[in-house]
Protein backbone atom coordinates (compact mmCIF):
# COMPACT_ATOMS: atom_id res chain seq x y z
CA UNK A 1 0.00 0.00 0.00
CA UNK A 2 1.47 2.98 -0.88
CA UNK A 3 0.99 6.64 1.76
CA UNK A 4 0.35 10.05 0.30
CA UNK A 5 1.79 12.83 2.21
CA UNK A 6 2.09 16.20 1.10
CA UNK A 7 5.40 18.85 1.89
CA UNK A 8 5.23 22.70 1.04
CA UNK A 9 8.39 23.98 1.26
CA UNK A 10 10.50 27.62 -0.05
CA UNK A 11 10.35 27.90 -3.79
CA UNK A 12 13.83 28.19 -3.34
CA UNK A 13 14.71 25.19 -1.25
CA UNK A 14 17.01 22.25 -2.91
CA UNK A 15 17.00 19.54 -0.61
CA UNK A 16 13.86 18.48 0.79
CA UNK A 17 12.75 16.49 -2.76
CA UNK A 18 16.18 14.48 -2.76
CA UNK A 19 15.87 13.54 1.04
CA UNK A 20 12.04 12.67 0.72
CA UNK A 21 13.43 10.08 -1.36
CA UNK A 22 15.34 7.92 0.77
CA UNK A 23 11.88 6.75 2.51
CA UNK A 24 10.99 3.57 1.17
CA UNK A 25 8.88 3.73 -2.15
CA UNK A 26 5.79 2.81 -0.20
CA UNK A 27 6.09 6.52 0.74
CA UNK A 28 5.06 9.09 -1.65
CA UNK A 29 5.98 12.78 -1.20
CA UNK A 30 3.96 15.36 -3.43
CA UNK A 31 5.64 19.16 -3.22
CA UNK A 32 3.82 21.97 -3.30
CA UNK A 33 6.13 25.24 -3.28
CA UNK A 34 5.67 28.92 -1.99
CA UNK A 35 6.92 32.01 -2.68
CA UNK A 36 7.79 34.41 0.56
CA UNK A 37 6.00 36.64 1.88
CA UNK A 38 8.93 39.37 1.67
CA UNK A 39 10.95 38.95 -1.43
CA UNK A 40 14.53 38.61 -1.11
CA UNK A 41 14.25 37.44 2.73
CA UNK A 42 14.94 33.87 3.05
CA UNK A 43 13.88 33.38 6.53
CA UNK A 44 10.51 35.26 6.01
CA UNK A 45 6.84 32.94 6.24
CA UNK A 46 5.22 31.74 2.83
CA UNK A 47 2.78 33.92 0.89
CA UNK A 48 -0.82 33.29 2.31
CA UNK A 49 -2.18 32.90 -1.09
CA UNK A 50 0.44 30.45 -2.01
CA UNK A 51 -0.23 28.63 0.94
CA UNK A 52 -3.81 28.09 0.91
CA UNK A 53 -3.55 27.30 -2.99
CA UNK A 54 -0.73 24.82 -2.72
CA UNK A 55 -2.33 23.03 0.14
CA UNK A 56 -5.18 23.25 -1.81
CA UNK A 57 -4.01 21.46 -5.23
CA UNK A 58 -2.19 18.95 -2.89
CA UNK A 59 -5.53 18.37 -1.26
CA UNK A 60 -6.81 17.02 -4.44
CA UNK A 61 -4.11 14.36 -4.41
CA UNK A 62 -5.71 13.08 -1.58
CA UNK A 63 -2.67 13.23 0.56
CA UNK A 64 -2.63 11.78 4.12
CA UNK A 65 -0.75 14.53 5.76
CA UNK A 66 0.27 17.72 4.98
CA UNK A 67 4.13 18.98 6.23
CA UNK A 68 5.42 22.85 6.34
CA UNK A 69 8.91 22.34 5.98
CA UNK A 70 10.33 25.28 6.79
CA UNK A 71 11.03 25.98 10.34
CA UNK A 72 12.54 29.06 10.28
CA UNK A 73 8.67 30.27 9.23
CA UNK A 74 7.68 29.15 12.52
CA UNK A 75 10.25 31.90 14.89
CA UNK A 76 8.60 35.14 13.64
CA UNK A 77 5.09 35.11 14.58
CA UNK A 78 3.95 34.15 17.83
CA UNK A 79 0.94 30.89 17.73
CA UNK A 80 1.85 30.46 13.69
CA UNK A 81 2.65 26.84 14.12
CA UNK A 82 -1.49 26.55 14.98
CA UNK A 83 -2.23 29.13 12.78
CA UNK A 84 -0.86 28.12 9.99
CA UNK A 85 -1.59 24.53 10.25
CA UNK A 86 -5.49 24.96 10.83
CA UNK A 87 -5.67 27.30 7.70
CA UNK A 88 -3.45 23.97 5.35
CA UNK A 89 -5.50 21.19 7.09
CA UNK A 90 -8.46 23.17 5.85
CA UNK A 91 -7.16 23.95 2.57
CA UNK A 92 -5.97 20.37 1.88
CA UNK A 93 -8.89 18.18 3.95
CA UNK A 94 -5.87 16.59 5.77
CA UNK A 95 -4.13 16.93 8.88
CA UNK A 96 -1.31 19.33 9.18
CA UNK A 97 2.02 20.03 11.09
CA UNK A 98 5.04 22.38 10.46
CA UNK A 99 8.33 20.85 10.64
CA UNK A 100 8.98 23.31 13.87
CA UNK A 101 6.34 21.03 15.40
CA UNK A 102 7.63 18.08 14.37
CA UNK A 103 11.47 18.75 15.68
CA UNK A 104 9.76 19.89 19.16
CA UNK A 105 7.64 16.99 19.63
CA UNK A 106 10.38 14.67 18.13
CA UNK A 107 12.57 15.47 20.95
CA UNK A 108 10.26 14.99 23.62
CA UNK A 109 9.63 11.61 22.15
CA UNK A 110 13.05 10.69 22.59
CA UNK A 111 12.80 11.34 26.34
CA UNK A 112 14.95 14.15 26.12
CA UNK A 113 14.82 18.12 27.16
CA UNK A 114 17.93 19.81 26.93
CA UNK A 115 19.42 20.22 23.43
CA UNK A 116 22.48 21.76 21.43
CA UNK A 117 20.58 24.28 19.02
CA UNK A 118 23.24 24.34 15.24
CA UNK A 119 21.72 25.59 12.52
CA UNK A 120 22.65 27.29 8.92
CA UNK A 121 21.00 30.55 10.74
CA UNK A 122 22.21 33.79 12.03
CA UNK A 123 22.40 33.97 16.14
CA UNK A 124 19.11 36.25 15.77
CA UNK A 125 16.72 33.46 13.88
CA UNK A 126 18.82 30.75 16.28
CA UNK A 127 17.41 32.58 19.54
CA UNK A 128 14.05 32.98 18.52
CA UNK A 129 13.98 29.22 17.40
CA UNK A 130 15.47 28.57 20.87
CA UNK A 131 12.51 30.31 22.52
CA UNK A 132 10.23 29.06 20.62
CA UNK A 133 10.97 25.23 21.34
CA UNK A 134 10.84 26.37 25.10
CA UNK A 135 7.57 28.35 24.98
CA UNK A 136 5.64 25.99 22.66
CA UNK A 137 7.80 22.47 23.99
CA UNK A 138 9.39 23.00 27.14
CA UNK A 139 12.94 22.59 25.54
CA UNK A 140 15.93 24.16 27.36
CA UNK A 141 18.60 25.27 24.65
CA UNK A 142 21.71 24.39 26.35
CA UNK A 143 24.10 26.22 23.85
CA UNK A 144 23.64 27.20 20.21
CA UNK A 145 25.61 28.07 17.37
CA UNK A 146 24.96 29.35 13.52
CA UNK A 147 26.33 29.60 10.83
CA UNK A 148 25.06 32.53 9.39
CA UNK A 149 23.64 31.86 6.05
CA UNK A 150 21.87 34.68 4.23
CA UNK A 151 20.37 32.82 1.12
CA UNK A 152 19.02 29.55 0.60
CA UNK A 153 21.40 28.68 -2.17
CA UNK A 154 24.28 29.07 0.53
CA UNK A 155 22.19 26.72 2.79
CA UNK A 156 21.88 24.06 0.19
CA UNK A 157 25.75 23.76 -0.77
CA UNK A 158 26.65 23.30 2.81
CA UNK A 159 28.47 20.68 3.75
CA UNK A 160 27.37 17.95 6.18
CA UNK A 161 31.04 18.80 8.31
CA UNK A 162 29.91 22.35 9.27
CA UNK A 163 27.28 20.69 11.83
CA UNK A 164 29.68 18.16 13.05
CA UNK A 165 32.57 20.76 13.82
CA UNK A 166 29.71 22.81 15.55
CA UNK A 167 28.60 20.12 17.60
CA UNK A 168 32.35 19.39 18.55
CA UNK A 169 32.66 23.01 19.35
CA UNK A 170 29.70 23.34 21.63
CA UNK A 171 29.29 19.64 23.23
CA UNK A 172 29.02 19.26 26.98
CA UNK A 173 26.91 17.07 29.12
CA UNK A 174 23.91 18.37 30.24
CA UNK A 175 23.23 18.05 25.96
CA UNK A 176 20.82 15.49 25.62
CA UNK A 177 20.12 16.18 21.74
CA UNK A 178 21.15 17.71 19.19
CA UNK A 179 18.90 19.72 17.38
CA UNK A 180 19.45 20.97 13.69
CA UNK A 181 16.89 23.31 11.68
CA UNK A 182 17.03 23.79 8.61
CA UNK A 183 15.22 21.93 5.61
CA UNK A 184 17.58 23.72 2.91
CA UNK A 185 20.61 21.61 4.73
CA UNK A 186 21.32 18.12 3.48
CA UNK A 187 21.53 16.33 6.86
CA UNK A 188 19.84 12.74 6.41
CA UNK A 189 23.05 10.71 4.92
CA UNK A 190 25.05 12.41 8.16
CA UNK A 191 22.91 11.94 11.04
CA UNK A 192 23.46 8.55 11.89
CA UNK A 193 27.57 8.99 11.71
CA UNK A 194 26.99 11.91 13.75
CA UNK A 195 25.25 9.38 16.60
CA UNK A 196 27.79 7.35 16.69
CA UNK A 197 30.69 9.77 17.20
CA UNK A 198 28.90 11.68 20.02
CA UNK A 199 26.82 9.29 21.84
CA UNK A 200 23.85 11.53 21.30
CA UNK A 201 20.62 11.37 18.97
CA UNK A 202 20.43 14.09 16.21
CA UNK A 203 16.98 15.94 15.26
CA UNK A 204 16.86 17.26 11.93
CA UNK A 205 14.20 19.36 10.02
CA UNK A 206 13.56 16.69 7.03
CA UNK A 207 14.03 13.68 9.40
CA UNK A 208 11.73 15.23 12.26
CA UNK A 209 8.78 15.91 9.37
CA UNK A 210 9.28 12.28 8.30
CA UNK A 211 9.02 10.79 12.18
CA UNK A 212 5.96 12.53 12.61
CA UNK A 213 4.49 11.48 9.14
CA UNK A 214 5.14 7.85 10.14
CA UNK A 215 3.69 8.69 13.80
CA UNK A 216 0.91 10.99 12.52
CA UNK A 217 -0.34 8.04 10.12
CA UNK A 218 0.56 5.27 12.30
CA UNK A 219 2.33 3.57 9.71
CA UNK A 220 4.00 0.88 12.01
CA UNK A 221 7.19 1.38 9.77
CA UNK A 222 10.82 2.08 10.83
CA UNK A 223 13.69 3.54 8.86
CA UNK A 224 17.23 2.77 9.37
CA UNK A 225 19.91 4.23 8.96
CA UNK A 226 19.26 7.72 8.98
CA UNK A 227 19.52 8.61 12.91
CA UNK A 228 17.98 7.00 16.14
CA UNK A 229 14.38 8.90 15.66
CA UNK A 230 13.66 7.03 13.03
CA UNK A 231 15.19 3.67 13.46
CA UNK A 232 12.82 3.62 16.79
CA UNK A 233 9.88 5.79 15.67
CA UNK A 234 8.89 6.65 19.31
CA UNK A 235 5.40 7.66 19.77
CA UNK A 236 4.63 11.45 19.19
């Protein structure tokens, strides 16, 4: 049997398509892609219009879910995450979550609070994701680091080794997870190498939105290889 899901992400992102397919084939991604709301700003929310008429057209593919990919969307607005997914779920006739959801929740379903925050961001969109996973998720950002990316193109030729030398840089104890944002930054082939070298699970955008399709659908299916979260799919 094969499961529709639906995934709107930046017109400009690069990366989400390629890592939708490592799922296994019984898993069907259909994209849907929005223009910002303020041109030339890469961090800045998707159009309204482009989001109720995306969800829309992917409604009619009778997906099972519907994914916002984009957390950094999710930092500038305070109660977007509901929002936003009450006005797709409508649009589509399908559930709904944003990928800031889904990296929240994901974390708490690994029994863990207290995370190392590294991200392609500036220190400004790394803070307000930081509060928001401890106002909407009860997360405590134990240290955080960016790497300052202004464009999405710059996001999407980074390299898998600027994460690992910032999780080397900031690592301590009292990190239960790492935490990565970011669905412009390839991350899936690295996670589970990144596990293994520092003893800790990993919690990326793309892998967090596919946990929490699996959960949301109650697929019963795991996927190894890519990180701990989804080799176990713990319940949401």
């Amino acid at each position: 049997m094969t499961r529709h899901f639906g995934v709107l992400i930046p017109s400009t992102n690069t990366t989400v398509e390629m890592e939708c397919r490592l799922l296994p084939s019984s898993y069907q991604a259909h994209i849907g892609r929005l223009m910002t709301s303020r041109p030339g700003q890469t961090f800045a929310s998707p159009r309204d219009d482009d989001l109720d008429y995306q969800s829309r057209l992917l409604g009619t593919a009778k997906v099972e879910l519907i994914i916002l990919a984009q957390t950094s969307a999710s930092v500038f607005v305070d109660d977007y995450d509901e929002i936003v997914t009450r006005r797709m779920s409508a649009a589509a006739g399908a559930p709904a979550i944003t990928s800031a959801q889904a990296i929240g929740r994901a974390v708490r379903a690994l029994g863990t609070r207290r995370i190392g925050l590294v991200s392609p961001y500036s220190e400004t969109v790394n803070r307000r994701a930081a509060d928001l996973f401890a106002r909407k998720h009860g997360l405590e950002t134990v240290a955080l680091e960016g790497f300052g990316a202004t464009d999405s193109y710059a996001i999407g030729n980074l390299g898998p080794e600027n994460a690992r030398n910032a999780f080397a840089r900031i690592n301590r104890p009292e990190i239960e997870t790492f935490v990565v944002p970011g669905g412009n930054f390839p991350t899936m082939a690295a996670i589970a190498e990144w596990e293994r070298e520092f003893n800790k699970p990993v919690v990326t955008t793309n892998q967090a939105s596919f946990w929490a399709m699996l959960t949301i659908l109650k697929a019963g299916d795991k996927v190894p290889g890519y990180g701990r979260l989804l080799a176990e799919v713990p319940a949401g």
